[in-house]
C-alpha atoms as a PDB file:
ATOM      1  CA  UNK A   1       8.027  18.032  83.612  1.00  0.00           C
ATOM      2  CA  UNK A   2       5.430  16.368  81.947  1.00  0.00           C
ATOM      3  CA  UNK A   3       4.116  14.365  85.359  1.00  0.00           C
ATOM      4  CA  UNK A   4       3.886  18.003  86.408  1.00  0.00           C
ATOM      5  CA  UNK A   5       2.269  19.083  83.670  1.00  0.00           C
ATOM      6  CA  UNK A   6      -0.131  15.865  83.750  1.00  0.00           C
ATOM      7  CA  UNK A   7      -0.611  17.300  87.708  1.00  0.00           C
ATOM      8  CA  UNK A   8      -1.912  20.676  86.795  1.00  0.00           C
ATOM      9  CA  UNK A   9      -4.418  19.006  84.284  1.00  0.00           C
ATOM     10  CA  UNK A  10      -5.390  17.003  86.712  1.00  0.00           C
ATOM     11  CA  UNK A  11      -5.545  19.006  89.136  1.00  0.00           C
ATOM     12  CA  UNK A  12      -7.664  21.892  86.775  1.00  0.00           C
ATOM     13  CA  UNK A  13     -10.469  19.328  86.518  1.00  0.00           C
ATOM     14  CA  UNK A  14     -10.683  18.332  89.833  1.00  0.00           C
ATOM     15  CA  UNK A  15     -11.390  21.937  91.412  1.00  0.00           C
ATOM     16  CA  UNK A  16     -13.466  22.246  88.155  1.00  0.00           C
ATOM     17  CA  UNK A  17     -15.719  18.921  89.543  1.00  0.00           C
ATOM     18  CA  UNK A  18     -15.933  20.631  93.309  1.00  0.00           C
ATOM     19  CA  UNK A  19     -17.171  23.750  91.795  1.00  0.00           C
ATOM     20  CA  UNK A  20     -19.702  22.387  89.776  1.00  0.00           C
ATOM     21  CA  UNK A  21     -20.721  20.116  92.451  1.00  0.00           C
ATOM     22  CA  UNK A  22     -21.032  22.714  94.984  1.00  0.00           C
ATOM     23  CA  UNK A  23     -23.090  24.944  92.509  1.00  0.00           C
ATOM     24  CA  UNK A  24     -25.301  22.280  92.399  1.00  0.00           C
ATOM     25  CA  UNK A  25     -26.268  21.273  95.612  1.00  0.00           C
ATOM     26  CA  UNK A  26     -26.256  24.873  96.329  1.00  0.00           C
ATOM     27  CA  UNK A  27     -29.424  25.287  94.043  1.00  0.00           C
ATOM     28  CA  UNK A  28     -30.750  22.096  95.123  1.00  0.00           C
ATOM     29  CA  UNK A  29     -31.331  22.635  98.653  1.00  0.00           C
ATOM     30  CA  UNK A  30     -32.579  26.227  97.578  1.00  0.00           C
ATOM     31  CA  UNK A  31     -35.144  24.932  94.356  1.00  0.00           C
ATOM     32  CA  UNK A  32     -36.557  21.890  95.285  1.00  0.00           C
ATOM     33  CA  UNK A  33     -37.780  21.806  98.884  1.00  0.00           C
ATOM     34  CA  UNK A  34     -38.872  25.212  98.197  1.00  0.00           C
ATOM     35  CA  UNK A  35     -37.800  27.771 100.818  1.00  0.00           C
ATOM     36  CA  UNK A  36     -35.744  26.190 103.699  1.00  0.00           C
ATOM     37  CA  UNK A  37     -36.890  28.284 106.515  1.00  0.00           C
ATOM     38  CA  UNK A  38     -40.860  27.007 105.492  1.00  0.00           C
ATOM     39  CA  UNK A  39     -39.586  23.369 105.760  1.00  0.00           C
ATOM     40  CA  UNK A  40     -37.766  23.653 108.724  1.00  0.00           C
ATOM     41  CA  UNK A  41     -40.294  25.881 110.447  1.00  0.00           C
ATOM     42  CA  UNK A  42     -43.441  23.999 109.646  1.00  0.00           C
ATOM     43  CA  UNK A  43     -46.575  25.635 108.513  1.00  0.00           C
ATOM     44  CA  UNK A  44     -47.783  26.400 112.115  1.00  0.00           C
ATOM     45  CA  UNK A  45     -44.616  29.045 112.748  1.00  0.00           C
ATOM     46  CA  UNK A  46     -44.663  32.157 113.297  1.00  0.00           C
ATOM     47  CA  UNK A  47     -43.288  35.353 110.432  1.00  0.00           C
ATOM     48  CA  UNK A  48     -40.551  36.027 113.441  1.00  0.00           C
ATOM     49  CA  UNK A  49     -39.788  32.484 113.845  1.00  0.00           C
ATOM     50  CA  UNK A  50     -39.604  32.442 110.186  1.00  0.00           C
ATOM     51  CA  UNK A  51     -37.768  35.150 109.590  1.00  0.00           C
ATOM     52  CA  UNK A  52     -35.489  34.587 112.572  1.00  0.00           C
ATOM     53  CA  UNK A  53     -34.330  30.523 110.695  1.00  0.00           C
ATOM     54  CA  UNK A  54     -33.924  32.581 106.996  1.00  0.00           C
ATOM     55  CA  UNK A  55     -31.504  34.887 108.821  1.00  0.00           C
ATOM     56  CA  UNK A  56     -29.583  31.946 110.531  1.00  0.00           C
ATOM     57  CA  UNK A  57     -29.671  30.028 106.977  1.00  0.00           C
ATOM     58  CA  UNK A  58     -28.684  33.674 105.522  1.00  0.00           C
ATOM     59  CA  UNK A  59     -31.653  32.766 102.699  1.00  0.00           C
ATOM     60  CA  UNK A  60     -32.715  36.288 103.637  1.00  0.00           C
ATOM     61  CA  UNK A  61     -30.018  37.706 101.318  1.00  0.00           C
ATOM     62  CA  UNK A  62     -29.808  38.364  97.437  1.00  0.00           C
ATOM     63  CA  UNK A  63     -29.192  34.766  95.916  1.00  0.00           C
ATOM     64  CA  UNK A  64     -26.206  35.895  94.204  1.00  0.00           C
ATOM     65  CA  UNK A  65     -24.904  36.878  97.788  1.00  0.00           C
ATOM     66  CA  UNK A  66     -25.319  33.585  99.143  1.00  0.00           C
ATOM     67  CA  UNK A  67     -23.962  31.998  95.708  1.00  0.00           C
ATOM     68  CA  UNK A  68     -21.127  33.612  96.433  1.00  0.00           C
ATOM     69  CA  UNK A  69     -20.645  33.274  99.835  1.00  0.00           C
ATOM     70  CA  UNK A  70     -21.496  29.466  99.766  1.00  0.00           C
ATOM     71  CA  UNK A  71     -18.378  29.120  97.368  1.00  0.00           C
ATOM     72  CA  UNK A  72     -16.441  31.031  99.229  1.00  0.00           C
ATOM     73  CA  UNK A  73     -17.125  29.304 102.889  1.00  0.00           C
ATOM     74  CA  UNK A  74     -16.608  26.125 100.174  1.00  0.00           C
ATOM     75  CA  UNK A  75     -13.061  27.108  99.402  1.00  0.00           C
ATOM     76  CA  UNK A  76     -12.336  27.520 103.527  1.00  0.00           C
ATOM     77  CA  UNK A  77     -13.751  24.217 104.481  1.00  0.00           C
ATOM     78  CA  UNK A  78     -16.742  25.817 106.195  1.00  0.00           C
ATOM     79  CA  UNK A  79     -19.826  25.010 105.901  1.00  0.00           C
ATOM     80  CA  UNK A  80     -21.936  26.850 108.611  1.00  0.00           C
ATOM     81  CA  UNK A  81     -23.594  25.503 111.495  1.00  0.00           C
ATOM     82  CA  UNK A  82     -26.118  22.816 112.230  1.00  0.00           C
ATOM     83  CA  UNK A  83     -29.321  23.765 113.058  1.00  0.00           C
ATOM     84  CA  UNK A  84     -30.353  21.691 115.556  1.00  0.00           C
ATOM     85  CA  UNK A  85     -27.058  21.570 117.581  1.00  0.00           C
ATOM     86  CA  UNK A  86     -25.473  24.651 116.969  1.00  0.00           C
ATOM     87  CA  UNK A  87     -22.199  23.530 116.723  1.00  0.00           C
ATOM     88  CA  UNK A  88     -19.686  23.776 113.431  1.00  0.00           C
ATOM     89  CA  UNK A  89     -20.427  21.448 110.458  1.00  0.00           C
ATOM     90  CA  UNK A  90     -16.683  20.659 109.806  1.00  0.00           C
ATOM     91  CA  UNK A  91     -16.394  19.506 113.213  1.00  0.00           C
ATOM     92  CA  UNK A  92     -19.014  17.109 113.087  1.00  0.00           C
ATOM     93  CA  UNK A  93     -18.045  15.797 110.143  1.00  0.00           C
ATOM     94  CA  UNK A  94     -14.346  15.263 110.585  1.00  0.00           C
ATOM     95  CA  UNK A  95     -15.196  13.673 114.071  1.00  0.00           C
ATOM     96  CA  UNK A  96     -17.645  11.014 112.318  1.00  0.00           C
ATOM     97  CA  UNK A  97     -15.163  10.670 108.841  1.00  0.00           C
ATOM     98  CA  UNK A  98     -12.810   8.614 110.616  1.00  0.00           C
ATOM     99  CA  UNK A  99     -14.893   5.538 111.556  1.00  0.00           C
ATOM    100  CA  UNK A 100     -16.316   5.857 108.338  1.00  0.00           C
ATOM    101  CA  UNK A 101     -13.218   6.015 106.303  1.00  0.00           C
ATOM    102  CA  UNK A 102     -11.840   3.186 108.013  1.00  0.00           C
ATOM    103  CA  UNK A 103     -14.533   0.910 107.228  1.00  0.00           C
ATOM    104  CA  UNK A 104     -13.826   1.981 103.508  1.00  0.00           C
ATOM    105  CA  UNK A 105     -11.006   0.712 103.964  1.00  0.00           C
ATOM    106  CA  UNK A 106     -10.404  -1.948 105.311  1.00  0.00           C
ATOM    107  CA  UNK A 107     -13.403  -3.236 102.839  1.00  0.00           C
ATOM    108  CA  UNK A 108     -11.642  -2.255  99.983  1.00  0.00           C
ATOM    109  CA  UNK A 109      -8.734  -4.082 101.562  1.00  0.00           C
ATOM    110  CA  UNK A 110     -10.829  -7.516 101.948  1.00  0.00           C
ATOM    111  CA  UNK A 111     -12.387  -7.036  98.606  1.00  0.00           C
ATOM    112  CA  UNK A 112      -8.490  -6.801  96.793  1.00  0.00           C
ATOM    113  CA  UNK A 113      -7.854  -9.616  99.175  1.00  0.00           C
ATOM    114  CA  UNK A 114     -10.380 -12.088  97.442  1.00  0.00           C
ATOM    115  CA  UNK A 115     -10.576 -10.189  93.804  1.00  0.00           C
ATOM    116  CA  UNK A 116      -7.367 -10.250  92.528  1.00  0.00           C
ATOM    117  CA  UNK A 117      -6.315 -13.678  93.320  1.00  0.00           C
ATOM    118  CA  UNK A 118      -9.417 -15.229  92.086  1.00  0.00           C
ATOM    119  CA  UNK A 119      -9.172 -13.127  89.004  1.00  0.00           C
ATOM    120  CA  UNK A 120      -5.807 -13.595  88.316  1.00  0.00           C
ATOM    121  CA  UNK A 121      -6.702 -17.643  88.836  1.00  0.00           C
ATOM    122  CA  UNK A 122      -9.649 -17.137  86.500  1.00  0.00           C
ATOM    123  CA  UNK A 123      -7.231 -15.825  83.805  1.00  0.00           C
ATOM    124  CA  UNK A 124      -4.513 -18.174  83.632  1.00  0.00           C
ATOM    125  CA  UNK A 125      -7.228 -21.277  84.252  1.00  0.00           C
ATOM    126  CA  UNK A 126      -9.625 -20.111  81.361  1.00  0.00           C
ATOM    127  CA  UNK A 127     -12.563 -22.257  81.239  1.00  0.00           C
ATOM    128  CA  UNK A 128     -11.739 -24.585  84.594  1.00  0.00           C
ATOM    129  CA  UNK A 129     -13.556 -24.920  87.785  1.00  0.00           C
ATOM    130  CA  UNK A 130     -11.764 -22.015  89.305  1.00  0.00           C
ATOM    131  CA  UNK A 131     -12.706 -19.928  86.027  1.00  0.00           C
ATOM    132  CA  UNK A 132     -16.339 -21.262  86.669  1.00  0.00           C
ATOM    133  CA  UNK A 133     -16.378 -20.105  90.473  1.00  0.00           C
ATOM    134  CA  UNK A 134     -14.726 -16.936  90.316  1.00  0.00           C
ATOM    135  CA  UNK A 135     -17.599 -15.614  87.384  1.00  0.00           C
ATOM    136  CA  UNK A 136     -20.341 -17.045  89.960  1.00  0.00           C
ATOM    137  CA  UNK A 137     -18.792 -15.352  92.453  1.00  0.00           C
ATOM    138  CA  UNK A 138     -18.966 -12.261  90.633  1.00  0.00           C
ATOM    139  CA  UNK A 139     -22.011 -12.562  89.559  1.00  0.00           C
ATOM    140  CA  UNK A 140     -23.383 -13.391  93.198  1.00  0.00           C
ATOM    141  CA  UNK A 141     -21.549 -10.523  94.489  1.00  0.00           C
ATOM    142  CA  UNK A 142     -23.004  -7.927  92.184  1.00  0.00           C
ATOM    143  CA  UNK A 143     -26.772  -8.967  92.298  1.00  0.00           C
ATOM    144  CA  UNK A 144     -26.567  -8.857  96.217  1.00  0.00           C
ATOM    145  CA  UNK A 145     -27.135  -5.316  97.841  1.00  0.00           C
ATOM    146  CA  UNK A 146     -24.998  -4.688 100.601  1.00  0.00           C
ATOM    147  CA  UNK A 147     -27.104  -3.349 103.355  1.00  0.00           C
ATOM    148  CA  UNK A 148     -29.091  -7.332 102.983  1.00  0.00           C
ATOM    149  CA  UNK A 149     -25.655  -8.598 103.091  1.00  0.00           C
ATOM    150  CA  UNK A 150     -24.975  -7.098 105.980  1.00  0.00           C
ATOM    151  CA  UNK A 151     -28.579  -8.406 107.946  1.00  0.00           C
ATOM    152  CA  UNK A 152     -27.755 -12.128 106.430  1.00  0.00           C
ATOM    153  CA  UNK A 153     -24.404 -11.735 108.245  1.00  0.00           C
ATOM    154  CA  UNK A 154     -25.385  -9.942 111.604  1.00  0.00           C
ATOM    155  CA  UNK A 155     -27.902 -13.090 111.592  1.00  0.00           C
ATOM    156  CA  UNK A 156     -25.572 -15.982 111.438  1.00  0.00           C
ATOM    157  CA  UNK A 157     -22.491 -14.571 112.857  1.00  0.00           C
ATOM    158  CA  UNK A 158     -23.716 -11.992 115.010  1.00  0.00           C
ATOM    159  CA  UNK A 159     -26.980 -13.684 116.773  1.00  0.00           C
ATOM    160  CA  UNK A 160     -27.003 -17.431 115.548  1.00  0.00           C
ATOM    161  CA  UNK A 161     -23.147 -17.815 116.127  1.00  0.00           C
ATOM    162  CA  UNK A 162     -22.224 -14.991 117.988  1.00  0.00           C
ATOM    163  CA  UNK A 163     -18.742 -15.161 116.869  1.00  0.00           C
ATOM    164  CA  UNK A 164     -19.175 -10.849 116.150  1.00  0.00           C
ATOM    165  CA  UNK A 165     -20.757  -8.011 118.344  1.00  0.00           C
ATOM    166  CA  UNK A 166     -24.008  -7.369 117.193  1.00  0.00           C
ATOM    167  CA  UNK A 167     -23.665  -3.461 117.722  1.00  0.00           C
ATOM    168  CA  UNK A 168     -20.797  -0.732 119.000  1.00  0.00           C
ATOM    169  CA  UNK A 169     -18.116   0.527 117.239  1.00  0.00           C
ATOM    170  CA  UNK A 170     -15.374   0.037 120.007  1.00  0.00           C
ATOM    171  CA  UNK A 171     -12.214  -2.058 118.329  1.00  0.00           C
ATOM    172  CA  UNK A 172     -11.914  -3.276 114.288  1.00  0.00           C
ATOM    173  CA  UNK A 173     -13.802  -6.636 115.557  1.00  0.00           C
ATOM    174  CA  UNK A 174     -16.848  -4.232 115.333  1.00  0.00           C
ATOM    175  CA  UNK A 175     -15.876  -3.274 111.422  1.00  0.00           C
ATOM    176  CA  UNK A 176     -15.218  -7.189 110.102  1.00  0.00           C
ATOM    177  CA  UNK A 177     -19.233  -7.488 109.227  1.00  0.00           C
ATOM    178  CA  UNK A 178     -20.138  -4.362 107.770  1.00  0.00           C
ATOM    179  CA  UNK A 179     -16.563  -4.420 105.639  1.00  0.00           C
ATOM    180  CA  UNK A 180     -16.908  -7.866 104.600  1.00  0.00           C
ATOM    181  CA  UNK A 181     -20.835  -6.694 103.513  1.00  0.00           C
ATOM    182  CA  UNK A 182     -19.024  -3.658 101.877  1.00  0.00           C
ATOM    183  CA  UNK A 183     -16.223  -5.232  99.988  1.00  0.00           C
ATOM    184  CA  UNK A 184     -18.300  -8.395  98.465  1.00  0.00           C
ATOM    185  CA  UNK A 185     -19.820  -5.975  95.685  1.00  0.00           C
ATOM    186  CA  UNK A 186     -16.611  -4.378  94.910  1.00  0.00           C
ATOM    187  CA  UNK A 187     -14.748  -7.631  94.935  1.00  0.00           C
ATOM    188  CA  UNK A 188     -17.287  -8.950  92.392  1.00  0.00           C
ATOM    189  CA  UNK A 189     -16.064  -5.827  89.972  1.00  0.00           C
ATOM    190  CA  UNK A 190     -12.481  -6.070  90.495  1.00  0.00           C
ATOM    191  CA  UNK A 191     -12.197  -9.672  89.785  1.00  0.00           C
ATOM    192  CA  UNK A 192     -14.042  -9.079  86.414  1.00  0.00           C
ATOM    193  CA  UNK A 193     -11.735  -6.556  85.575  1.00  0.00           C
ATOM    194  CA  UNK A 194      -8.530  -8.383  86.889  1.00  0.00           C
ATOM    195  CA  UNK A 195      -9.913 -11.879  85.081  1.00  0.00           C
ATOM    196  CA  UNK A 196     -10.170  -9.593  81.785  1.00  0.00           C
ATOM    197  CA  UNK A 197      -7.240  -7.334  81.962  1.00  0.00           C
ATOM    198  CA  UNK A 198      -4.823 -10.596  82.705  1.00  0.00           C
ATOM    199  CA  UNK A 199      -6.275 -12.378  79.344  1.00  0.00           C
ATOM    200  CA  UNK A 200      -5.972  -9.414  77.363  1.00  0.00           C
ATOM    201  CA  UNK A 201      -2.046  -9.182  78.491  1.00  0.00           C
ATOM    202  CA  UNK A 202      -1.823 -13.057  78.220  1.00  0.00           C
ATOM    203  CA  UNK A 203      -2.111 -12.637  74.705  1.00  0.00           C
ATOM    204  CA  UNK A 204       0.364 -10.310  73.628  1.00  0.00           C
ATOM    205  CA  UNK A 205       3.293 -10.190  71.858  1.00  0.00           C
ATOM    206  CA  UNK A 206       5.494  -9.436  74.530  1.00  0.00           C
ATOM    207  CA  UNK A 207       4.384 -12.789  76.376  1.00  0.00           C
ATOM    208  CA  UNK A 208       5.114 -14.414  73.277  1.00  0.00           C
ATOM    209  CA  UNK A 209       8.514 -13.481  73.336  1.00  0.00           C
ATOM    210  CA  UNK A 210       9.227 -14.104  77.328  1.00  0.00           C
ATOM    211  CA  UNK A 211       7.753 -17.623  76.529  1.00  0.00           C
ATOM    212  CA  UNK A 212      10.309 -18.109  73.373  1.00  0.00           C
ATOM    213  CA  UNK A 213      13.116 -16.856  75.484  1.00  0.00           C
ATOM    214  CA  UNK A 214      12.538 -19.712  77.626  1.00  0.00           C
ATOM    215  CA  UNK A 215      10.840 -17.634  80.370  1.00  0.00           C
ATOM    216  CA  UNK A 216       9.066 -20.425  82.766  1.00  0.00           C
ATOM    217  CA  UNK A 217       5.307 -20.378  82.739  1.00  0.00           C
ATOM    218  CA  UNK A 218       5.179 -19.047  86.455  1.00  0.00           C
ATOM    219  CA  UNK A 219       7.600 -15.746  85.206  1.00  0.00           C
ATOM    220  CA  UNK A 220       5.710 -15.233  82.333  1.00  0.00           C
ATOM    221  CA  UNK A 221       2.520 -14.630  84.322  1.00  0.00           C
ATOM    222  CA  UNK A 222       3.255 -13.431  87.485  1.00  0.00           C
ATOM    223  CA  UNK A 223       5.952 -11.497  86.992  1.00  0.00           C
ATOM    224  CA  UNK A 224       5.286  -9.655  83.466  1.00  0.00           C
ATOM    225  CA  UNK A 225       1.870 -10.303  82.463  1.00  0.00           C
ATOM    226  CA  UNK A 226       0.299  -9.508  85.988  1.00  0.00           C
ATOM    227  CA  UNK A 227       2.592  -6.641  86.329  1.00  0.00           C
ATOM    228  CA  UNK A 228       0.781  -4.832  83.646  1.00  0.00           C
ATOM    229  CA  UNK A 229      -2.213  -6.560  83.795  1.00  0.00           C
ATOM    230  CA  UNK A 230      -2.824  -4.355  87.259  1.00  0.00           C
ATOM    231  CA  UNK A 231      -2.272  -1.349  85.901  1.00  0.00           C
ATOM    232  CA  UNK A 232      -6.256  -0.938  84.700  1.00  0.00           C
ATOM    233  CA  UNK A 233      -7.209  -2.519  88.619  1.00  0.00           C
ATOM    234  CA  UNK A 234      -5.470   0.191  90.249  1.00  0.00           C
ATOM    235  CA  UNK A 235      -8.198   2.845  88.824  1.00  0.00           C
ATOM    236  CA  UNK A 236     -10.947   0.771  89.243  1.00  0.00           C
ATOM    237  CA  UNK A 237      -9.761  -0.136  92.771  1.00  0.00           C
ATOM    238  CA  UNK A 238      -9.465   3.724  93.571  1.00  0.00           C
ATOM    239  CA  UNK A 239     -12.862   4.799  92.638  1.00  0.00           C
ATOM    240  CA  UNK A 240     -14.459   1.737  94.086  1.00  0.00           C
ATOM    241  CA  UNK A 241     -13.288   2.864  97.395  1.00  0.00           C
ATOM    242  CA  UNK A 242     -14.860   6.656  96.556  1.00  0.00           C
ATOM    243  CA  UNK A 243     -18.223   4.777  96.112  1.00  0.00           C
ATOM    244  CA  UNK A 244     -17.306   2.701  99.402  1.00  0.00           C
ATOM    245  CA  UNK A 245     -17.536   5.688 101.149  1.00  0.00           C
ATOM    246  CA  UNK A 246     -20.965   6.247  99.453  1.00  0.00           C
ATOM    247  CA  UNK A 247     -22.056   2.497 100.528  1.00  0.00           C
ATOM    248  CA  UNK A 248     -20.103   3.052 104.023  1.00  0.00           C
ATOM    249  CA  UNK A 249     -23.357   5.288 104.954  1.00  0.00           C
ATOM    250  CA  UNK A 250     -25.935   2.952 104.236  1.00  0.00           C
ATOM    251  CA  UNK A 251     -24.225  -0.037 105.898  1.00  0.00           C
ATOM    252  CA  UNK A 252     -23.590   1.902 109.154  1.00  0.00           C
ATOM    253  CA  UNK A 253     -26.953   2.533 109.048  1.00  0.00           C
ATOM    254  CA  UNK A 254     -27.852  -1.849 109.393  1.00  0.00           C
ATOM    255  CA  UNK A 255     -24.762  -1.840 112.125  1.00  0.00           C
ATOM    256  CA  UNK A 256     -25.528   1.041 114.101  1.00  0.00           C
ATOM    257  CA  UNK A 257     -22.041   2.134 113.694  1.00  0.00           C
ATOM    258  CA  UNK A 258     -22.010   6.280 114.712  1.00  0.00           C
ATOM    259  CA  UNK A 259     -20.491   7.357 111.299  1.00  0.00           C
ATOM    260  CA  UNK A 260     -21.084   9.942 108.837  1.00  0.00           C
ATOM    261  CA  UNK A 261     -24.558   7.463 107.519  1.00  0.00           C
ATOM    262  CA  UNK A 262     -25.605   8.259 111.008  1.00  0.00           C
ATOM    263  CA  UNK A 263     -24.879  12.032 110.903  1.00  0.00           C
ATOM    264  CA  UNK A 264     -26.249  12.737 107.576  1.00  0.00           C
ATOM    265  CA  UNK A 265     -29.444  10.248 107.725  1.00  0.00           C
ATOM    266  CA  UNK A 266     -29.945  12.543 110.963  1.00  0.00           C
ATOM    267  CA  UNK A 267     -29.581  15.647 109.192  1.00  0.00           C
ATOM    268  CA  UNK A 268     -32.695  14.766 106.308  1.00  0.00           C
ATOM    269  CA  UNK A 269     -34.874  13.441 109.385  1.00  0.00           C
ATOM    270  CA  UNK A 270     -34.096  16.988 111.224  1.00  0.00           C
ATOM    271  CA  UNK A 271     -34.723  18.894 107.911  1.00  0.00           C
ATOM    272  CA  UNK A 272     -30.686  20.017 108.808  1.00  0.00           C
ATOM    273  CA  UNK A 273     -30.052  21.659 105.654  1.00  0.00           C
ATOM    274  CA  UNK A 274     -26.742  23.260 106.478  1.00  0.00           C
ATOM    275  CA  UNK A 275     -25.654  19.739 107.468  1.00  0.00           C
ATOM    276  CA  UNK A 276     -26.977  18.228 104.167  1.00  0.00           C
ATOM    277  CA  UNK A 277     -25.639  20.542 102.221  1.00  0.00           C
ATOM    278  CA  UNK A 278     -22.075  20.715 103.699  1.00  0.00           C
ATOM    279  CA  UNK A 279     -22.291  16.318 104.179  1.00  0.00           C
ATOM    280  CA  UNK A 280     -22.920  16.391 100.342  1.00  0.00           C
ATOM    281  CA  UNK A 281     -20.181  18.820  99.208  1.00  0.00           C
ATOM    282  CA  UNK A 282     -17.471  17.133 101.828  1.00  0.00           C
ATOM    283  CA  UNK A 283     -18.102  13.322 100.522  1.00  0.00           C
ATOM    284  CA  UNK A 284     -17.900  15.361  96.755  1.00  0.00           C
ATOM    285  CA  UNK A 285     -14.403  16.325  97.796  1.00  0.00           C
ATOM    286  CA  UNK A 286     -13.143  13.314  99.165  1.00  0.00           C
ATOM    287  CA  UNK A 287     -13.933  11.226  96.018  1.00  0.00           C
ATOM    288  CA  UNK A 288     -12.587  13.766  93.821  1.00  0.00           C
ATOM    289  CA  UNK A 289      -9.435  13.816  95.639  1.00  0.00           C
ATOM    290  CA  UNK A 290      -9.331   9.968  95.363  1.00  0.00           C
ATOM    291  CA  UNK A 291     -10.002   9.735  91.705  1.00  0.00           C
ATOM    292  CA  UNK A 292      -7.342  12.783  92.135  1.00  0.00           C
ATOM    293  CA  UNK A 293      -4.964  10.876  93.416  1.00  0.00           C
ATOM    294  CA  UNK A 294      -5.743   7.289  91.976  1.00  0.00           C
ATOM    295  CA  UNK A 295      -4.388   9.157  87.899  1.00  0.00           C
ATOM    296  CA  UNK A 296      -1.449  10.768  89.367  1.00  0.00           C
ATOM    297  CA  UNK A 297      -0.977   7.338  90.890  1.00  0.00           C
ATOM    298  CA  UNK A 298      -1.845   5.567  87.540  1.00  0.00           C
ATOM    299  CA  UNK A 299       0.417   8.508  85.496  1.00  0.00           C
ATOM    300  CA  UNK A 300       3.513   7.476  87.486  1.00  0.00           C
ATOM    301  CA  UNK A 301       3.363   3.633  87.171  1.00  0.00           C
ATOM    302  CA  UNK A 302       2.411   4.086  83.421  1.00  0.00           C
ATOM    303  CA  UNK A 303       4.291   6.647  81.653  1.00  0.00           C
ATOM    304  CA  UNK A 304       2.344   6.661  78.420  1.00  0.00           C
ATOM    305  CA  UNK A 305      -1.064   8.461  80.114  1.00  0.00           C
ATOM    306  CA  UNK A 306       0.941  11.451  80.749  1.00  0.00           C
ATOM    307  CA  UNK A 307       1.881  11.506  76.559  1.00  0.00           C
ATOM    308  CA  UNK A 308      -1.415  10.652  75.887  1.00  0.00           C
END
């Protein structure tokens, strides 16, 4: 009862966080650029052709109407039509979200791959050379950007040592690059966090006692220390791969991979502003529905959020 209870909560905020995002980019695209149809249409266009792009954009109506309207087309997962191709937003974006998510994914799955052992390493070898490498590492990992990542690796391994493909998007082989360029930064934050969530564990009371009870070392910290000690990782881990997603579109950009960075970077050069509009509000959802999913995740492996 109470998990359901934590649910709802949950559940409240996160259709309060796609409302509130939606309201915003609607008024965005409608305040700043000034009026749509001018941008789109250039200064040399016509009144009819002007008219004519305000009437596909449905700008021509009361802004309350299109308030509305843009919420409710929201709430059915439609977001219009692009304006240079014609065809349905949704479509173009769930036929680009795959590549993209799985790039997400499999980076976040490389950077739990290298972060958690070397933080868990870190911890347990305070003040060694491991402790030493894994903070550099870190360090290193969060002062690089990941779209120069990604050029420093296409140079060595994809035209120096052409171990990689240098372009396409064909089998995972074309992913490895732009996921290891992806998953360096968040590695670098999940280590920091496992590292400090494993001391902070180490040191209390109930490690103590497995130690008197003559728990061996190797128990003591895998099993019950790191067992809690993850709890804190799992969050972080969830809405690092909701910013992956984020990254995903810059880095396809440096691969040339055909994902959503490719569809929405084509919709601002276009002046697309259905397609901008609806690529902001969809990526919106997604992470929300991770972080959604990440506490209801977090609520059922630790019992005492849902009392909090």
């Amino acid at each position: 009862m109470k998990l359901l209870i934590f649910a709802l909560r949950r559940l409240g905020r996160l259709l309060l966080t796609i409302f509130l995002i939606s309201t915003i980019v609607f008024f965005i695209i409608r305040i700043i650029p000034g009026d749509p149809a001018l941008v789109v249409a250039g200064m040399d266009a016509t009144p009819e052709a002007i008219d004519a792009i305000r009437a596909r954009l449905g700008t021509d109506q009361p802004l309350a109407l299109q308030f509305v309207q843009w919420l409710w087309n929201v709430v059915r997962f439609d977001f219009g039509e692009s304006l240079i191709s014609g065809q349905p937003i949704t479509g173009l974006v769930f036929q680009r979200f795959p590549l993209t998510l799985s790039l997400a994914l499999l980076g976040i799955l490389i950077s739990i791959l290298i972060a958690i052992p070397l933080g868990v390493i870190s911890a347990v070898r305070r003040w060694s050379a491991w402790d030493y490498s894994g903070m550099a590492f870190s360090q290193i990992g969060m002062a690089i950007p990941s779209f120069w990542l990604g050029i420093m690796l296409l140079l060595i391994f994809a035209v120096k040592i052409p171990i990689f493909p240098l372009f396409g998007a064909g089998s995972i082989v074309h992913l490895i690059l732009p996921a290891i360029s992806l998953g360096i930064a968040r590695a670098a934050i999940i280590l920091r966090l496992t590292r400090a969530s494993m001391i902070e564990e180490l040191s209390k009371e109930y490690v103590i006692t497995a130690r008197a009870k003559g728990l061996t070392e190797r128990m003591v910290k895998y099993k019950h220390a790191l067992k809690n000690a993850l709890l804190p990782v799992i969050t972080i881990t969830g809405i690092q791969l909701g910013y992956m997603l984020g990254g995903a579109i810059i880095t396809e950009q440096v691969f040339s991979l055909p994902g959503l960075g490719r569809l929405f970077l084509t919709g601002i050069y276009q002046r697309d502003f259905p397609l901008i509009q609806g690529g902001v509000v969809f990526v919106a959802i997604i992470f929300s529905l991770i972080n959604f999913t990440v506490d209801i995740l977090y609520s059922v492996l630790n019992p005492r959020i849902r009392i909090e």
